[in-house]
Protein backbone atom coordinates (compact mmCIF):
# COMPACT_ATOMS: atom_id res chain seq x y z
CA UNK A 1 5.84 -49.56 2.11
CA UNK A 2 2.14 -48.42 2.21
CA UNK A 3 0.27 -48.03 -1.35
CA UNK A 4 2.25 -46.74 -4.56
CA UNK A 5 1.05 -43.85 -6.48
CA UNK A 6 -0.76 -44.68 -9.21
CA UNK A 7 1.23 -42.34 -11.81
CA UNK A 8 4.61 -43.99 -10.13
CA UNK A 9 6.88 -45.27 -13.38
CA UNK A 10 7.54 -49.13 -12.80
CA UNK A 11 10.96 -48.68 -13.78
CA UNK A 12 11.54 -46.33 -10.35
CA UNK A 13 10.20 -49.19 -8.18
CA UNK A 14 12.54 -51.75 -6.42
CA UNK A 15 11.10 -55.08 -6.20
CA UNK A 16 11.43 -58.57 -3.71
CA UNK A 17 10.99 -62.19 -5.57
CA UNK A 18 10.29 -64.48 -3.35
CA UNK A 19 9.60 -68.28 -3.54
CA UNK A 20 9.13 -70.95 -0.97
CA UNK A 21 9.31 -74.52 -0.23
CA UNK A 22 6.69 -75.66 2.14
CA UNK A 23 5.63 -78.80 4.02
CA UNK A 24 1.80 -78.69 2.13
CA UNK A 25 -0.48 -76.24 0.40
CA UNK A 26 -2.51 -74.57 3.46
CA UNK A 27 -0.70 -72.44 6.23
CA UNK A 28 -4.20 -72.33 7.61
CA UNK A 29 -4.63 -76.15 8.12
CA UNK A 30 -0.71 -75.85 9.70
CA UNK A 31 1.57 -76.58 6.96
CA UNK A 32 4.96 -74.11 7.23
CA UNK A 33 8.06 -73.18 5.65
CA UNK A 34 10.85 -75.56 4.56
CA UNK A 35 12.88 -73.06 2.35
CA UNK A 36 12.91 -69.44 1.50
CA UNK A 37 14.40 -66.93 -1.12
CA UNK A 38 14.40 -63.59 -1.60
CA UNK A 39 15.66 -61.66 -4.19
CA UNK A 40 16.03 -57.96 -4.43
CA UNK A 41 15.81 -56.42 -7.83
CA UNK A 42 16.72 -52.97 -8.29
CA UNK A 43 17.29 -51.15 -12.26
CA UNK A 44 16.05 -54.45 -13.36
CA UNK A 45 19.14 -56.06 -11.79
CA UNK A 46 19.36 -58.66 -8.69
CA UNK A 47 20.71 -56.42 -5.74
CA UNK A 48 20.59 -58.82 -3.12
CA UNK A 49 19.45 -62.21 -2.21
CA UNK A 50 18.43 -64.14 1.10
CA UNK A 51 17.88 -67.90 1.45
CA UNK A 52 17.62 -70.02 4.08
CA UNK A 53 16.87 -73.91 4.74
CA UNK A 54 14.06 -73.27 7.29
CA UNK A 55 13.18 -76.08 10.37
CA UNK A 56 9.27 -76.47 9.73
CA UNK A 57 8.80 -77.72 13.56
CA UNK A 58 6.58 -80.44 12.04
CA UNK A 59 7.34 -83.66 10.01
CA UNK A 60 8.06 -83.43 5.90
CA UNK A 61 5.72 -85.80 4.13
CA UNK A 62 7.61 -87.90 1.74
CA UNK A 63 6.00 -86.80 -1.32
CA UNK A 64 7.56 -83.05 -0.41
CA UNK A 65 10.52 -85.01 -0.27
CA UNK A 66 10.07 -86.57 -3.59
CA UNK A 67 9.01 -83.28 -4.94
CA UNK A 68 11.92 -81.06 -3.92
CA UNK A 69 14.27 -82.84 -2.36
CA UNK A 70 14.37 -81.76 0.71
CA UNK A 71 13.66 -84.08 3.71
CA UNK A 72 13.96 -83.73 7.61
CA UNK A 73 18.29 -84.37 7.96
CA UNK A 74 18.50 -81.42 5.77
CA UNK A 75 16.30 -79.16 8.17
CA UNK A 76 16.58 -80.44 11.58
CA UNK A 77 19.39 -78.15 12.51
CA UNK A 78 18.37 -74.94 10.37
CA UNK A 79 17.06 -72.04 12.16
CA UNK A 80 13.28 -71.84 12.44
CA UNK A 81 11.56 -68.93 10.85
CA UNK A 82 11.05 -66.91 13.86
CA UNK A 83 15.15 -66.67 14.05
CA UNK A 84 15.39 -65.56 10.79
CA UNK A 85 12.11 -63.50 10.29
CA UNK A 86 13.33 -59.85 11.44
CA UNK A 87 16.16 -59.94 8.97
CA UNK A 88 14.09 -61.65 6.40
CA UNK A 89 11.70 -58.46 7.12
CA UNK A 90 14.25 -55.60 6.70
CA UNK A 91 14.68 -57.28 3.50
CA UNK A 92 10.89 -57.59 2.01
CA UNK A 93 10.34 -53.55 3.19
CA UNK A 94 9.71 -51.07 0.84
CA UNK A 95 9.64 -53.65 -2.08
CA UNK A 96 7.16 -54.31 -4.34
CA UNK A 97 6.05 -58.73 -3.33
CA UNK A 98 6.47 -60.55 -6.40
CA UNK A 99 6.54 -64.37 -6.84
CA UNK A 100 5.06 -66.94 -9.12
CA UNK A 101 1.28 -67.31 -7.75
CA UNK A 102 2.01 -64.77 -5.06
CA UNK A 103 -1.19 -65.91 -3.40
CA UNK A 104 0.23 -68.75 -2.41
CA UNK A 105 4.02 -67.49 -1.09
CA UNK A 106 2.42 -64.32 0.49
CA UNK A 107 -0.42 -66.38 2.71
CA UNK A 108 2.39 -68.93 3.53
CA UNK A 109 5.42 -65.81 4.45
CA UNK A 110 2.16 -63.77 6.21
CA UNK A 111 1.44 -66.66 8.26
CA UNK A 112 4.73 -67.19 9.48
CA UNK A 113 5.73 -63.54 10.13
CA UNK A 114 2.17 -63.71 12.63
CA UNK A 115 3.50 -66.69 14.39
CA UNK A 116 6.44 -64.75 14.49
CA UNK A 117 5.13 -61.95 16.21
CA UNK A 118 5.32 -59.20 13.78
CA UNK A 119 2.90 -56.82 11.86
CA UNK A 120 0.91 -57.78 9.63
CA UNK A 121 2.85 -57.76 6.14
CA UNK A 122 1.86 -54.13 3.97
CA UNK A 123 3.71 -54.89 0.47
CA UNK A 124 2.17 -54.18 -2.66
CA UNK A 125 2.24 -57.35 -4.10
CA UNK A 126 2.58 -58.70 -8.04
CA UNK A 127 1.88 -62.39 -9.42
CA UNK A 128 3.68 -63.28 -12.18
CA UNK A 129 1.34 -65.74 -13.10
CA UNK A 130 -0.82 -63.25 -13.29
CA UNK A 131 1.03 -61.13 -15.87
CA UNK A 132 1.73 -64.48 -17.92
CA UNK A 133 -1.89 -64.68 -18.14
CA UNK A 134 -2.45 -61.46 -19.54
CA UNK A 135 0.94 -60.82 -21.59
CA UNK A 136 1.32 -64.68 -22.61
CA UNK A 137 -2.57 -66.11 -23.26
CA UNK A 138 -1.07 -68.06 -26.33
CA UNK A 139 0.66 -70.44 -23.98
CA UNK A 140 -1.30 -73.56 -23.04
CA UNK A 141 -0.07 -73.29 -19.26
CA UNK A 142 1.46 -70.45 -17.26
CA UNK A 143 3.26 -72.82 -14.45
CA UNK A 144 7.06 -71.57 -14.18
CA UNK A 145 8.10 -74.48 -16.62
CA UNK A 146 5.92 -73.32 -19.39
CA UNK A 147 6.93 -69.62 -19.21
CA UNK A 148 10.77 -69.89 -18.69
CA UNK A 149 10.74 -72.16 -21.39
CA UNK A 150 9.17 -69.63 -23.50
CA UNK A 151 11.26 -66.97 -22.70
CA UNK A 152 14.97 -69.53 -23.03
CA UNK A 153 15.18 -69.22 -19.37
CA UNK A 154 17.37 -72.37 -17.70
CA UNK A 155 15.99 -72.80 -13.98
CA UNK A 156 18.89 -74.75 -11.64
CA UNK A 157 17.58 -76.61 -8.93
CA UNK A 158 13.84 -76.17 -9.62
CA UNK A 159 11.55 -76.80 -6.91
CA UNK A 160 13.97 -75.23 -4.54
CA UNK A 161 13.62 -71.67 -3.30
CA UNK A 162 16.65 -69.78 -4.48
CA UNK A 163 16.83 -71.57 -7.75
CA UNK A 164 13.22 -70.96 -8.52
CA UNK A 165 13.20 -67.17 -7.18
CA UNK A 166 16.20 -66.30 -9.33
CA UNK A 167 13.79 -67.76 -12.18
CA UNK A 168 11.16 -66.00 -11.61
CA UNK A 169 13.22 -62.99 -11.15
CA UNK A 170 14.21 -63.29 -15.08
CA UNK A 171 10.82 -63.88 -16.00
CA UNK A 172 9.68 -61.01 -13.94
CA UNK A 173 12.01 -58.79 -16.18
CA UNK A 174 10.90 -60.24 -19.21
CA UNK A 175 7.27 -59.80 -18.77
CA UNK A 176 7.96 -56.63 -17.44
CA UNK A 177 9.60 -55.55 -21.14
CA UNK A 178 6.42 -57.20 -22.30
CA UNK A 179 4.08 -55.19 -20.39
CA UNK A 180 6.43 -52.27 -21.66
CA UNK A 181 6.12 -52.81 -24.98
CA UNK A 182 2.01 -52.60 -24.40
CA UNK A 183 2.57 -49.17 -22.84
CA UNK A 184 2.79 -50.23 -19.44
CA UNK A 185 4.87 -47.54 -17.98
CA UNK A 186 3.18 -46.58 -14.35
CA UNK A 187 1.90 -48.83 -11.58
CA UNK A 188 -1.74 -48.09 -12.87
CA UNK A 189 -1.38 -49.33 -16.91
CA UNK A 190 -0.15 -52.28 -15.14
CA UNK A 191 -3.32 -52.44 -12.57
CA UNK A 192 -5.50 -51.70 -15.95
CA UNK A 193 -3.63 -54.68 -17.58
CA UNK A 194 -4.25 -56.78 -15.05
CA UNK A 195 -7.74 -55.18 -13.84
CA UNK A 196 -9.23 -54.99 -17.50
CA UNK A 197 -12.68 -53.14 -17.33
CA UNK A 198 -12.24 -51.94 -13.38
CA UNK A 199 -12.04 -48.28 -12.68
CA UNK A 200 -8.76 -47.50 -10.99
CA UNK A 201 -8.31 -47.30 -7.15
CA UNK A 202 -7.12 -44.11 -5.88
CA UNK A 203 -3.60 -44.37 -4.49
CA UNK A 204 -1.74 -41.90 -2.89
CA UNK A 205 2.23 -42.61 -2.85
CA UNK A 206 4.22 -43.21 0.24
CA UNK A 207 7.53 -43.38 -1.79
CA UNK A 208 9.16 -39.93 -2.94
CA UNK A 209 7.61 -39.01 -6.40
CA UNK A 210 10.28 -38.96 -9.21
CA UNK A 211 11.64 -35.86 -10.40
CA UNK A 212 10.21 -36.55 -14.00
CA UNK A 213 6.59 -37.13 -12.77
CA UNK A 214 4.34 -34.88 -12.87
CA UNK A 215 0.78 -34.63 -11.08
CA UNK A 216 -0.96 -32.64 -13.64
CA UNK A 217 0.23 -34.76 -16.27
């Protein structure tokens, strides 16, 4: 999607949650994908969704197993991520990246789409762990527990992909209100929210500028 103008309105972007399951922490050191969600969310609603069991082409330790239930029967017929990765790419374009420690899905989805044989990934990307931090210090922990439980939010089937995307897709909104009611209303309040002291980068939209934004504003 290239960068976002900085005086683009939040509300005008369209956004991708994503969330995986993996066989370990560290693409680098050869973990992969077991599971992966995507949710579109458009006008603050879910637009479309994507999920897929993934075959890891490499054993599931048994304390993944424990963790999220999902063991090698379950996977051992699923496509592998290079035979779902072009759709799963139509679908992450022009979308704002957000997931719950997006470091961690975006290294892990990056990774795979290289394997894959694509370009490199170009999303804007948004951690929602992040924005807890900022918008929620009074909690004690920002994990996805701690912050849907703040908000009332019920997660079903946690530690699975599409239950814990559509999560984080409600707390996405809900920090997002948050952020509003600080007078977040462009994609650079938000970078100064989450960038406290550090000048702005210059960004220069690829996306059509809304009709009710004006440069010399």
């Amino acid at each position: 999607m290239g960068v976002i103008g900085a005086m683009h309105r939040l509300a005008g972007l369209s956004y991708v949650v994503v969330d995986v399951e993996t066989t370990g922490t560290s693409p680098q050191r050869g973990d992969r994908i077991t599971e992966i969600a995507a949710v579109v969310v458009r006008d603050g609603r879910v637009d479309e969704t994507f999920h897929s069991l993934i075959n890891p082409e490499r054993p599931i330790p048994r304390y993944i197993t424990q963790l999220t239930g999902i063991s090698w029967a379950m996977v051992k017929d699923a496509p592998r991520f290079s035979e779902v990765s072009a759709r799963l790419r139509a679908l992450l374009a022009d979308h704002v990246f957000v997931a719950h420690n997006a470091p961690f899905d975006w290294g892990f989805v990056s990774m795979e789409m290289d394997r894959a044989g694509h370009e490199p990934l170009d999303n804007e990307r948004l951690c929602t762990v992040r924005l807890a931090r900022r918008l929620l210090s009074h909690l004690p922990r920002r994990s996805l527990d701690h912050v849907t439980a703040h908000y009332g939010i019920a997660i079903e089937d946690r530690h699975r992909a599409l239950g814990d995307a559509l999560a984080t897709a409600q707390v996405f909104a809900r920090l997002l209100d948050d952020a509003y009611a600080r007078g977040c209303d462009t994609w650079a309040d938000l970078d100064r929210l989450l960038h406290p002291g550090v000048a702005p980068r210059r960004r220069w939209s690829a996306l059509p500028r809304p009709a009710s934004d004006d440069r010399s504003a």
